[in-house]
Protein backbone atom coordinates (compact mmCIF):
# COMPACT_ATOMS: atom_id res chain seq x y z
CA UNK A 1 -14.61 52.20 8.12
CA UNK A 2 -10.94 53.07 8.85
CA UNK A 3 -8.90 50.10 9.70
CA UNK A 4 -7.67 49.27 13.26
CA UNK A 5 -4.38 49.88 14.15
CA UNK A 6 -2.57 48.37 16.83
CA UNK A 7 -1.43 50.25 20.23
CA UNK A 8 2.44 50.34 19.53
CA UNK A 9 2.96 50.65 23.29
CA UNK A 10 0.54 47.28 24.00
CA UNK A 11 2.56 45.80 20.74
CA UNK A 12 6.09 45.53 22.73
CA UNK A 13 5.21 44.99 25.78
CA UNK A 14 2.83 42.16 25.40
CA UNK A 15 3.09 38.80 23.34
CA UNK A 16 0.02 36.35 22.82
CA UNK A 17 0.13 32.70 22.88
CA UNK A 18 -1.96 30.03 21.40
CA UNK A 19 -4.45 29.51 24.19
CA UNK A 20 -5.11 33.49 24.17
CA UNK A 21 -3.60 34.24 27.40
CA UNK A 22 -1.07 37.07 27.52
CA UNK A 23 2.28 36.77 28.40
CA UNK A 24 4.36 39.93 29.90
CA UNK A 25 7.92 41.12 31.65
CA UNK A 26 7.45 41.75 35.04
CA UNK A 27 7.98 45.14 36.63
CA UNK A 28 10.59 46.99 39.08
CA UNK A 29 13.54 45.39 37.06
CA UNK A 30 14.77 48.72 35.41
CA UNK A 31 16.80 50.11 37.70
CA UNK A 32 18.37 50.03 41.89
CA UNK A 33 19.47 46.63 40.76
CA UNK A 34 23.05 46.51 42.70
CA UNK A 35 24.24 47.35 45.86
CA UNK A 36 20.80 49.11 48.03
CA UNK A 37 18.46 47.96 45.19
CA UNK A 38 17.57 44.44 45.41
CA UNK A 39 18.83 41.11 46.56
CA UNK A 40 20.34 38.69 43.92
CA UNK A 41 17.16 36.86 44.77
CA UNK A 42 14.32 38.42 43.69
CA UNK A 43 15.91 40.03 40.80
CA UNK A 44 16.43 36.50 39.39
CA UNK A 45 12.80 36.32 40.05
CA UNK A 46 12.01 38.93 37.88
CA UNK A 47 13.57 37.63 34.93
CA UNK A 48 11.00 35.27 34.90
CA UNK A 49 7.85 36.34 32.36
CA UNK A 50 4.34 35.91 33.67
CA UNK A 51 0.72 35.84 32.33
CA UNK A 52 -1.53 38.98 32.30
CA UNK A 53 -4.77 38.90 34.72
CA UNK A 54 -7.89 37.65 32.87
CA UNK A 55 -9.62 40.99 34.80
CA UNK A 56 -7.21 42.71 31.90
CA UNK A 57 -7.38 40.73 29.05
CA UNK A 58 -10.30 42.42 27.46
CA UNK A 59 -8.79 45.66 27.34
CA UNK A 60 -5.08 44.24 26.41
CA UNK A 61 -7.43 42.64 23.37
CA UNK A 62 -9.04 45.44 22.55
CA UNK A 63 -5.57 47.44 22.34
CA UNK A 64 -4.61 44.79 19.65
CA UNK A 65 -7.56 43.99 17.67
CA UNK A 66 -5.08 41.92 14.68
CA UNK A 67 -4.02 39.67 16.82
């Protein structure tokens, strides 16, 4: 059997944390973020990191089988 290797695109955008949930950035914070973009509001929202859905943790797990 070959070994498993790790999706390098799944490896920087997601981080795992001792309970096995999945933490991640949250989108739309790339670009439009002064003057007709977004209010100062929910951009400071968005700096905030959040948990991946349980409905994708299987696949997220499956992308990176070391961890």
């Amino acid at each position: 059997m070959p070994k498993l290797k790790t999706h390098t695109g799944a490896k920087k955008r997601f981080k795992f944390n001792k309970n096995g949930k999945i933490k991640r950035a949250k989108a739309y914070k790339s670009h439009l973020l002064n003057g007709h973009g977004k209010t100062t509001k929910r951009k400071r929202n968005l700096r905030h990191g959040t948990y991946a859905d349980k409905t994708n943790t299987g696949a997220l797990k499956l992308l990176m089988p070391g961890k």
